[in-house]
PDB file of N, CA and C in Angstrom:
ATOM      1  N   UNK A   1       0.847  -1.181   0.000  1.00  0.00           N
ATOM      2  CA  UNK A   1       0.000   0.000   0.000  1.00  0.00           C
ATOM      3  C   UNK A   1       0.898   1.252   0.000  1.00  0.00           C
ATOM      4  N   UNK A   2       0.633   2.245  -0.742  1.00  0.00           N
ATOM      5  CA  UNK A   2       1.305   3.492  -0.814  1.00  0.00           C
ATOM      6  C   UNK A   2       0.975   3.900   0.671  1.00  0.00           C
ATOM      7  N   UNK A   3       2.094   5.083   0.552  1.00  0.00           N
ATOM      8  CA  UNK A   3       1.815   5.984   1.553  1.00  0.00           C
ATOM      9  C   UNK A   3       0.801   6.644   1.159  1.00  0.00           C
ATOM     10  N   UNK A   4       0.360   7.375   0.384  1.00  0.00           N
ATOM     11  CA  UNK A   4      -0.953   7.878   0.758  1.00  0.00           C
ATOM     12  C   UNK A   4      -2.262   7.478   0.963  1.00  0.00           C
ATOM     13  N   UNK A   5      -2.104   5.937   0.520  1.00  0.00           N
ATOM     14  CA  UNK A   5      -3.266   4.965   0.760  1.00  0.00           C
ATOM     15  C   UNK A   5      -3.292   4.753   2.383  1.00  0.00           C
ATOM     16  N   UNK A   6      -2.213   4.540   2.733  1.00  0.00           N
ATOM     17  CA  UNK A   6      -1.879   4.374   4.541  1.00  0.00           C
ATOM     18  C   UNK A   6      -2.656   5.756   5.091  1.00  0.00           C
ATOM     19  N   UNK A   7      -1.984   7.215   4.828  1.00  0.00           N
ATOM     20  CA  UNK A   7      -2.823   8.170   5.294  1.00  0.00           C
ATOM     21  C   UNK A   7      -4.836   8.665   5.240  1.00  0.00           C
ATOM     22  N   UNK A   8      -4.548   7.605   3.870  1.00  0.00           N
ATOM     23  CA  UNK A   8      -6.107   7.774   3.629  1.00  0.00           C
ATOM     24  C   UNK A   8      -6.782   6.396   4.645  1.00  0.00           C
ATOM     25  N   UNK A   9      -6.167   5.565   4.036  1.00  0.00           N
ATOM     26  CA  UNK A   9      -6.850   4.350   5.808  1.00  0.00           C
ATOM     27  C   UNK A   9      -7.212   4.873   6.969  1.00  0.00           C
ATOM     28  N   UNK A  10      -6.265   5.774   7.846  1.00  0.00           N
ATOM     29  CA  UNK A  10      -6.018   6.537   8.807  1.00  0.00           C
ATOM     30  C   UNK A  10      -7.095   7.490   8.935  1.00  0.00           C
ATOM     31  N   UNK A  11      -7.448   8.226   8.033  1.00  0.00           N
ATOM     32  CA  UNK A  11      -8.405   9.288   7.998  1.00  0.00           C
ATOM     33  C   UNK A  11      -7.745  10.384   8.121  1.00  0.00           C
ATOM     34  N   UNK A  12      -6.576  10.805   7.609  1.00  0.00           N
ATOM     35  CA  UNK A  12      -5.759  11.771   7.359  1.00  0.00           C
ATOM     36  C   UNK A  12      -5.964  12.457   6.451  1.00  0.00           C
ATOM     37  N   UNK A  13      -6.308  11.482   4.980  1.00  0.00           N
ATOM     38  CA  UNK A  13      -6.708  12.448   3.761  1.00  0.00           C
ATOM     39  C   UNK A  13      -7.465  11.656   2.848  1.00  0.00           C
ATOM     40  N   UNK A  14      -8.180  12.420   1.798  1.00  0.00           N
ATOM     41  CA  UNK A  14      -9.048  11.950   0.923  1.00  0.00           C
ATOM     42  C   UNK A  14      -8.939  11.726  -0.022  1.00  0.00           C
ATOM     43  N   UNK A  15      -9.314  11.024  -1.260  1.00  0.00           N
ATOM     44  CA  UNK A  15      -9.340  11.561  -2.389  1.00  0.00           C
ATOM     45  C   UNK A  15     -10.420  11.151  -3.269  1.00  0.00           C
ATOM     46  N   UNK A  16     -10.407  12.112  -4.388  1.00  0.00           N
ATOM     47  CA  UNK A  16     -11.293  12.134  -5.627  1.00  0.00           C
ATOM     48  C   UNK A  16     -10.785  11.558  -6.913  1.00  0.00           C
ATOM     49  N   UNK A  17     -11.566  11.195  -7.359  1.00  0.00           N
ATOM     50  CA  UNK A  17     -11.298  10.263  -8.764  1.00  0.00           C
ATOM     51  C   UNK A  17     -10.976  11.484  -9.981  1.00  0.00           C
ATOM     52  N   UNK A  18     -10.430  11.670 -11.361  1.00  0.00           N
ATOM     53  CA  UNK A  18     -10.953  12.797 -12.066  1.00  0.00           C
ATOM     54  C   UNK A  18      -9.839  11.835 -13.146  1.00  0.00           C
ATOM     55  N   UNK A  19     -10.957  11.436 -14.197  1.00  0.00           N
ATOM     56  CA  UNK A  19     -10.343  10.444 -15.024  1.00  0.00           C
ATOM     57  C   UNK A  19      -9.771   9.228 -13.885  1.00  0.00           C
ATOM     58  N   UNK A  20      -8.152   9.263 -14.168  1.00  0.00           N
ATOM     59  CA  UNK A  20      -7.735   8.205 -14.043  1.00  0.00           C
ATOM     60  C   UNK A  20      -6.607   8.390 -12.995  1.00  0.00           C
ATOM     61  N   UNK A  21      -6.980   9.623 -12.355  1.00  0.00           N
ATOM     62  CA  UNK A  21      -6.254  10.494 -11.338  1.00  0.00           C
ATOM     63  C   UNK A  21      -6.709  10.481  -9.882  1.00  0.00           C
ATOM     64  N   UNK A  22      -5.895  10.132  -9.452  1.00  0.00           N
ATOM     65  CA  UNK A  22      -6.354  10.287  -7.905  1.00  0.00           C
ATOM     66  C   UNK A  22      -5.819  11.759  -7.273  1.00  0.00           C
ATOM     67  N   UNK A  23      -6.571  12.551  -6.944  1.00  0.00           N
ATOM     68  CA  UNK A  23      -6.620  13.889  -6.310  1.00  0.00           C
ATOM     69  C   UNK A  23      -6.457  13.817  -4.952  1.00  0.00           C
ATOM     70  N   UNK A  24      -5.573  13.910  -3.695  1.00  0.00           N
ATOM     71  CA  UNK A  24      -5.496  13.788  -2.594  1.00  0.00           C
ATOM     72  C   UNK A  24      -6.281  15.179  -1.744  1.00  0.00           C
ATOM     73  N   UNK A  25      -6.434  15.118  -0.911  1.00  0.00           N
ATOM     74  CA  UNK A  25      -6.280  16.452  -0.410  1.00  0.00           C
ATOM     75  C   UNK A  25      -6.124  16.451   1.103  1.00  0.00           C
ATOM     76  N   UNK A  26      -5.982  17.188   2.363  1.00  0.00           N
ATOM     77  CA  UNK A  26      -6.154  17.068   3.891  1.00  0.00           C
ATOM     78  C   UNK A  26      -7.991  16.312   4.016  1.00  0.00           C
ATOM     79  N   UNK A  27      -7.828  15.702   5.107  1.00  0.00           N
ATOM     80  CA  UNK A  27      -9.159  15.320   5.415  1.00  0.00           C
ATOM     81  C   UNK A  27      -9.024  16.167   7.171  1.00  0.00           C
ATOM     82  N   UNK A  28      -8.076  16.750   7.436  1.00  0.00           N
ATOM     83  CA  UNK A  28      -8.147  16.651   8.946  1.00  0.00           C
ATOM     84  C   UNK A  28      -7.163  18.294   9.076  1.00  0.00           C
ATOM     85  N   UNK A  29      -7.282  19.216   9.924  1.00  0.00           N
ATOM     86  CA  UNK A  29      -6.753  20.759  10.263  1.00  0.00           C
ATOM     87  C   UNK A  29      -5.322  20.268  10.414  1.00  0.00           C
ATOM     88  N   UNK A  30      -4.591  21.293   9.607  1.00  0.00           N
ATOM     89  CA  UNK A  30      -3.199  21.334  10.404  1.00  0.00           C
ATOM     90  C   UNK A  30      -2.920  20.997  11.686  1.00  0.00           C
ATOM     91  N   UNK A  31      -3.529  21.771  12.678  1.00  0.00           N
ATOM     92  CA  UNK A  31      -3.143  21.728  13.780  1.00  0.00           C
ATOM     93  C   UNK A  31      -3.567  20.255  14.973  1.00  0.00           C
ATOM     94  N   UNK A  32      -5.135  20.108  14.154  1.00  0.00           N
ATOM     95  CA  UNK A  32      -5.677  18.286  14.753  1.00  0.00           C
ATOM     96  C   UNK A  32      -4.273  17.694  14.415  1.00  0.00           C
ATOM     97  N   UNK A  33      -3.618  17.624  12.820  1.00  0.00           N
ATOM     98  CA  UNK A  33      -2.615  16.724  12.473  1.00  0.00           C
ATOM     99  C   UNK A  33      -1.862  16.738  13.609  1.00  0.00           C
ATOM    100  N   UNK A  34      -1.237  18.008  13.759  1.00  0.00           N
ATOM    101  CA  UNK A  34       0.194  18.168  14.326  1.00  0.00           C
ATOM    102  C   UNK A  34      -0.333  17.566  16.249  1.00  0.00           C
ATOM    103  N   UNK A  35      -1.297  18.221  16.859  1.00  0.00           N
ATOM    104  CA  UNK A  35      -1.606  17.431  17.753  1.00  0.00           C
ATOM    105  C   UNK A  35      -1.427  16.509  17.770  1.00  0.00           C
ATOM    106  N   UNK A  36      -1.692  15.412  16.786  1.00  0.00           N
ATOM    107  CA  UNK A  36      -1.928  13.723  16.648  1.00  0.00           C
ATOM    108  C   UNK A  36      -0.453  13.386  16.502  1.00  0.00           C
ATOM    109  N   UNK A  37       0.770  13.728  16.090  1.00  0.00           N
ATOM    110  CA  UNK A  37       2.168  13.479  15.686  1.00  0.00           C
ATOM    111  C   UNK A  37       2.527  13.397  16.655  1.00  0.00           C
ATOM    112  N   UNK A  38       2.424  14.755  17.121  1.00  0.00           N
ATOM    113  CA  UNK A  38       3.484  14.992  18.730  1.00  0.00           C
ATOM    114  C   UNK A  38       2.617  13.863  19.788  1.00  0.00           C
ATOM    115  N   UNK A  39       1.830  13.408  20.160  1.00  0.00           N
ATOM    116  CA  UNK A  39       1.366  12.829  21.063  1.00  0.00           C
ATOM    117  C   UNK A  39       1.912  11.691  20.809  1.00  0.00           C
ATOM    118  N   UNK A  40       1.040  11.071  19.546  1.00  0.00           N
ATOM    119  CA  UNK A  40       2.290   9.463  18.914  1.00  0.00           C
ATOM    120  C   UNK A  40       3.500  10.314  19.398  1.00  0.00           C
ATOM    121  N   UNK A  41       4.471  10.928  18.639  1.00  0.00           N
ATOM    122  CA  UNK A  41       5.567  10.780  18.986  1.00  0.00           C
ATOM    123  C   UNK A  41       6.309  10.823  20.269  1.00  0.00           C
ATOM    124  N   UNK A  42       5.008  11.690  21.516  1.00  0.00           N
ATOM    125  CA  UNK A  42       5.492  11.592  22.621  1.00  0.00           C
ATOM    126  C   UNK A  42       5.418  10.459  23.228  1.00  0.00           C
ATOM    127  N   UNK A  43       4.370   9.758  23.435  1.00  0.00           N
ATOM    128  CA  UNK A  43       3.831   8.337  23.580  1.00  0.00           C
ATOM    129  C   UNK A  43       5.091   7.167  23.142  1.00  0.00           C
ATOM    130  N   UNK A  44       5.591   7.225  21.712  1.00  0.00           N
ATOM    131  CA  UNK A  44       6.298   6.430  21.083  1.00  0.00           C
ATOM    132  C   UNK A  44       7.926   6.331  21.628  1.00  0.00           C
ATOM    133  N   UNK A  45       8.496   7.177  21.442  1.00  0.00           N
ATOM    134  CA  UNK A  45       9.698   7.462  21.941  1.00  0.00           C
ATOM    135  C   UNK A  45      10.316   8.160  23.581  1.00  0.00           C
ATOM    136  N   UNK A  46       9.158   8.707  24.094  1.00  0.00           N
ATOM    137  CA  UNK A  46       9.639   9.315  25.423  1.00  0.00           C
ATOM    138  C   UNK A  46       8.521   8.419  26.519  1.00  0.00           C
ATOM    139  N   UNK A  47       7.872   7.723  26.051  1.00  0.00           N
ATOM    140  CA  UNK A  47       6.908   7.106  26.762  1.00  0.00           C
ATOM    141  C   UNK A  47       6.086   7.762  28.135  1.00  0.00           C
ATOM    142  N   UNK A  48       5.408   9.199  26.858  1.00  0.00           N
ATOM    143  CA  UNK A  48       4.690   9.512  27.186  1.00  0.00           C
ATOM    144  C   UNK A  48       4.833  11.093  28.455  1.00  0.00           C
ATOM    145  N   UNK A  49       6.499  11.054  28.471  1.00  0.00           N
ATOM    146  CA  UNK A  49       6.881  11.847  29.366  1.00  0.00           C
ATOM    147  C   UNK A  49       6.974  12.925  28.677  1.00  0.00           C
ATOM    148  N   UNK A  50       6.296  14.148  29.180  1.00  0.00           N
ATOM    149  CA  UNK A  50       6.672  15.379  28.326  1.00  0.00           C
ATOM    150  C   UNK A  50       8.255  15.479  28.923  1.00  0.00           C
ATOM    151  N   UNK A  51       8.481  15.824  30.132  1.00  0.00           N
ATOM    152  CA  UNK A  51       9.901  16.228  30.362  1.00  0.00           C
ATOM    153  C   UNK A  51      11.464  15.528  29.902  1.00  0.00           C
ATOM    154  N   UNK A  52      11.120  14.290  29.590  1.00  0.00           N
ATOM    155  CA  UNK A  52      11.722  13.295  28.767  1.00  0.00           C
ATOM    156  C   UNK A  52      12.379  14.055  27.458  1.00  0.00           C
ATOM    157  N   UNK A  53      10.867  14.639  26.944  1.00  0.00           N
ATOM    158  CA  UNK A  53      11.138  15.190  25.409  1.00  0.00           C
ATOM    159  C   UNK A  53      11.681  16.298  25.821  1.00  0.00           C
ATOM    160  N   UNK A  54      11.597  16.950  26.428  1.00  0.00           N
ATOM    161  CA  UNK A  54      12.212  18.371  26.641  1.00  0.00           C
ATOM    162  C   UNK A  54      13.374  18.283  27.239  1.00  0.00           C
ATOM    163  N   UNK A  55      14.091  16.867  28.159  1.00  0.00           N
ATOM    164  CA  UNK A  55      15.663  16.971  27.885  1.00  0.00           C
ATOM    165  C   UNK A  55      16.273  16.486  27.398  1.00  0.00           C
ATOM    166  N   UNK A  56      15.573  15.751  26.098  1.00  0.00           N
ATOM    167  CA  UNK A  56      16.056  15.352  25.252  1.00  0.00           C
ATOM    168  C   UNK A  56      16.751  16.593  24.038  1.00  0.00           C
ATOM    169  N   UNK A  57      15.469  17.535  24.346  1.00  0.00           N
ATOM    170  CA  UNK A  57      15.955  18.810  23.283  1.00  0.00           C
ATOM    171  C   UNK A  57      16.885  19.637  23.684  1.00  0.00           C
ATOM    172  N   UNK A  58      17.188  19.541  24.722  1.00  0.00           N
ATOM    173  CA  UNK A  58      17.954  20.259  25.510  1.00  0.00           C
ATOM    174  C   UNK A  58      19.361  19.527  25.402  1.00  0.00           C
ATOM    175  N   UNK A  59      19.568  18.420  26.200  1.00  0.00           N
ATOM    176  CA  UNK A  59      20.234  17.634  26.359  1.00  0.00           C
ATOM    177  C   UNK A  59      21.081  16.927  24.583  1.00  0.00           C
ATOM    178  N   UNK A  60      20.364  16.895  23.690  1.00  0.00           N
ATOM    179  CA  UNK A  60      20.568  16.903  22.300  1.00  0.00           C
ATOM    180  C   UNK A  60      21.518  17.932  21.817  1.00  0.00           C
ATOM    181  N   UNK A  61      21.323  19.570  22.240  1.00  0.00           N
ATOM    182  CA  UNK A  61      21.914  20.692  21.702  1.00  0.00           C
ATOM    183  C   UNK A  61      20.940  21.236  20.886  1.00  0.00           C
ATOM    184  N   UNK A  62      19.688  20.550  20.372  1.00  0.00           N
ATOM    185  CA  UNK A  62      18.760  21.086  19.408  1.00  0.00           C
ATOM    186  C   UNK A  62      18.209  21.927  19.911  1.00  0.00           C
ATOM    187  N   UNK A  63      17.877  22.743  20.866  1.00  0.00           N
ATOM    188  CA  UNK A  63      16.706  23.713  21.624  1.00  0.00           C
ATOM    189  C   UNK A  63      18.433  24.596  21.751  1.00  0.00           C
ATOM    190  N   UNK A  64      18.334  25.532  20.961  1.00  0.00           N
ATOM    191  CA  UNK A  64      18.771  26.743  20.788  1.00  0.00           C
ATOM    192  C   UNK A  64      18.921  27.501  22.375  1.00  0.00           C
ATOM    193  N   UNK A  65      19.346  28.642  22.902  1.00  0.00           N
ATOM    194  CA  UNK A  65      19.464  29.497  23.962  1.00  0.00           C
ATOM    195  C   UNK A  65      18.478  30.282  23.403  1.00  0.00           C
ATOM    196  N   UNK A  66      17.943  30.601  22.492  1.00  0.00           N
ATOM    197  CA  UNK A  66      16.363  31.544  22.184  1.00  0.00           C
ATOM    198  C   UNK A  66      15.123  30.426  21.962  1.00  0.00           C
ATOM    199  N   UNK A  67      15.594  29.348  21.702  1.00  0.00           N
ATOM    200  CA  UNK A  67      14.516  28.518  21.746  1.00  0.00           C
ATOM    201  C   UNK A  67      14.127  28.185  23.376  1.00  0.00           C
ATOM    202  N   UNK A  68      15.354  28.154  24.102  1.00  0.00           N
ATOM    203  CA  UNK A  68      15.486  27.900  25.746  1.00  0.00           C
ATOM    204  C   UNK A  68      14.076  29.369  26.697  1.00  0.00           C
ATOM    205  N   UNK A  69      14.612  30.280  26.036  1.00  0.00           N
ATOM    206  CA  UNK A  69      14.040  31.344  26.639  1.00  0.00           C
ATOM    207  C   UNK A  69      12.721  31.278  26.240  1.00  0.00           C
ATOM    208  N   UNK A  70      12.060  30.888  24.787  1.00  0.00           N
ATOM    209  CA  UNK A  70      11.204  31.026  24.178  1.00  0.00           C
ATOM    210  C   UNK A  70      10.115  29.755  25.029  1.00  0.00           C
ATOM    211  N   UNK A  71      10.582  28.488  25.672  1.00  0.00           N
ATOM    212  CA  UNK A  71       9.777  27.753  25.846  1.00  0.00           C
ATOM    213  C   UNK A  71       9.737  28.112  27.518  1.00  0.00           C
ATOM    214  N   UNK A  72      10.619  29.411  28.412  1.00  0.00           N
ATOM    215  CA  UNK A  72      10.236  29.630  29.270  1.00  0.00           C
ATOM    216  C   UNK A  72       9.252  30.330  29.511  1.00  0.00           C
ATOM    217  N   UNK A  73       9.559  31.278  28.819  1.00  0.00           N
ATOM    218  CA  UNK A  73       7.761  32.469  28.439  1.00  0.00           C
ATOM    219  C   UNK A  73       6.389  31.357  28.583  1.00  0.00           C
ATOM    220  N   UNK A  74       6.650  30.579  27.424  1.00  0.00           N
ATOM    221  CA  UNK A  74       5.233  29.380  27.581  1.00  0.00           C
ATOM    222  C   UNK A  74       4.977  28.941  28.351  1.00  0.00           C
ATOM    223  N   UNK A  75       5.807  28.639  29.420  1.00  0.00           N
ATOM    224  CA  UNK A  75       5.495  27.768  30.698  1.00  0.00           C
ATOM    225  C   UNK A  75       5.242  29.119  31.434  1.00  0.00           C
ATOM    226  N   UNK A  76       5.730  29.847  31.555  1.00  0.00           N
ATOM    227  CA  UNK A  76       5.592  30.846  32.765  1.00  0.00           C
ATOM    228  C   UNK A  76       3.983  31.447  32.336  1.00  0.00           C
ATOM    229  N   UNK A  77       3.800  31.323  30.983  1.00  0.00           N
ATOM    230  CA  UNK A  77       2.070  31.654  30.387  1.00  0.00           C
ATOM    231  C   UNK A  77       1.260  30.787  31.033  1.00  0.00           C
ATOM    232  N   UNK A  78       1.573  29.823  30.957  1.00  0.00           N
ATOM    233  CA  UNK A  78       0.861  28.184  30.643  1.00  0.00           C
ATOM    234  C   UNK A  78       0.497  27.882  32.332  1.00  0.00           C
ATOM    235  N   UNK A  79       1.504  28.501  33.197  1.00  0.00           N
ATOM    236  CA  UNK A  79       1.058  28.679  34.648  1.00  0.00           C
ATOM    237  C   UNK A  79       0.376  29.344  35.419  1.00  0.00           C
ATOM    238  N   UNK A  80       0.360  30.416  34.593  1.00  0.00           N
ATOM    239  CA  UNK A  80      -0.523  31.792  35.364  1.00  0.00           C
ATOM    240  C   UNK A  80      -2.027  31.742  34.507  1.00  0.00           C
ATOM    241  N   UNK A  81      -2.290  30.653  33.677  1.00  0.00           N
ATOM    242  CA  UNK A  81      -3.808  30.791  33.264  1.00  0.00           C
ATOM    243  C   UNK A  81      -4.431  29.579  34.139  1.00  0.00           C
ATOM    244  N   UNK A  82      -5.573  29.683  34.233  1.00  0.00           N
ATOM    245  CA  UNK A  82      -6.491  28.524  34.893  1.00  0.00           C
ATOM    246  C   UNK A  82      -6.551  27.323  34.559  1.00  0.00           C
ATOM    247  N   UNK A  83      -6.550  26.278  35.541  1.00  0.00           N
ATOM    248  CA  UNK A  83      -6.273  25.143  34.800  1.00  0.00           C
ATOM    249  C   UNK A  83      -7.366  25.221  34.146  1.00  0.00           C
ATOM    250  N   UNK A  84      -7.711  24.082  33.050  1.00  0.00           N
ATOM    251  CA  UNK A  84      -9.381  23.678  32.231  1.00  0.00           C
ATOM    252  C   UNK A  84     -10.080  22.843  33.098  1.00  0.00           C
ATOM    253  N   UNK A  85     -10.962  23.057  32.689  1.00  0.00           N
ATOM    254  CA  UNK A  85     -12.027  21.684  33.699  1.00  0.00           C
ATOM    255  C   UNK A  85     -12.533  20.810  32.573  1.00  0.00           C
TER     256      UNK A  85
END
């Protein structure tokens, strides 16, 4: 099975017939996607630990000293709003 037959199994994307052409397109928002990646991928490889992944990025060299500062702002945001119910 192609890869895009795999994404279309999934419910990732669609397609239309036109002749003898298969037309793909998104079936699902950018951002649903990217939600759904990072979770598999957190799930998959850090088993599930956010802080895992984050010293991994760290600990890697990949998380920049502006990327460092940039994901402190978020947390320091991400603390001072209400939790959700």
């Amino acid at each position: 099975m192609t890869l895009l037959g795999v994404l279309e199994r999934k419910g990732f994307v669609v397609h239309i017939t036109e002749d003898r052409t298969y037309i793909f397109s998104a079936a699902i928002k950018a951002n649903d996607a990217r939600k759904t990646a990072i979770s598999t991928m957190l799930l998959n490889f850090f088993g599930g630990s956010v802080p895992a992944l984050m010293s991994s990025l760290v600990d890697g060299e990949i998380a920049t000293p502006n990327d460092l500062e940039e994901m402190r702002r978020i947390i320091r945001a991400a603390s001072s709003r209400e939790p959700k119910a």
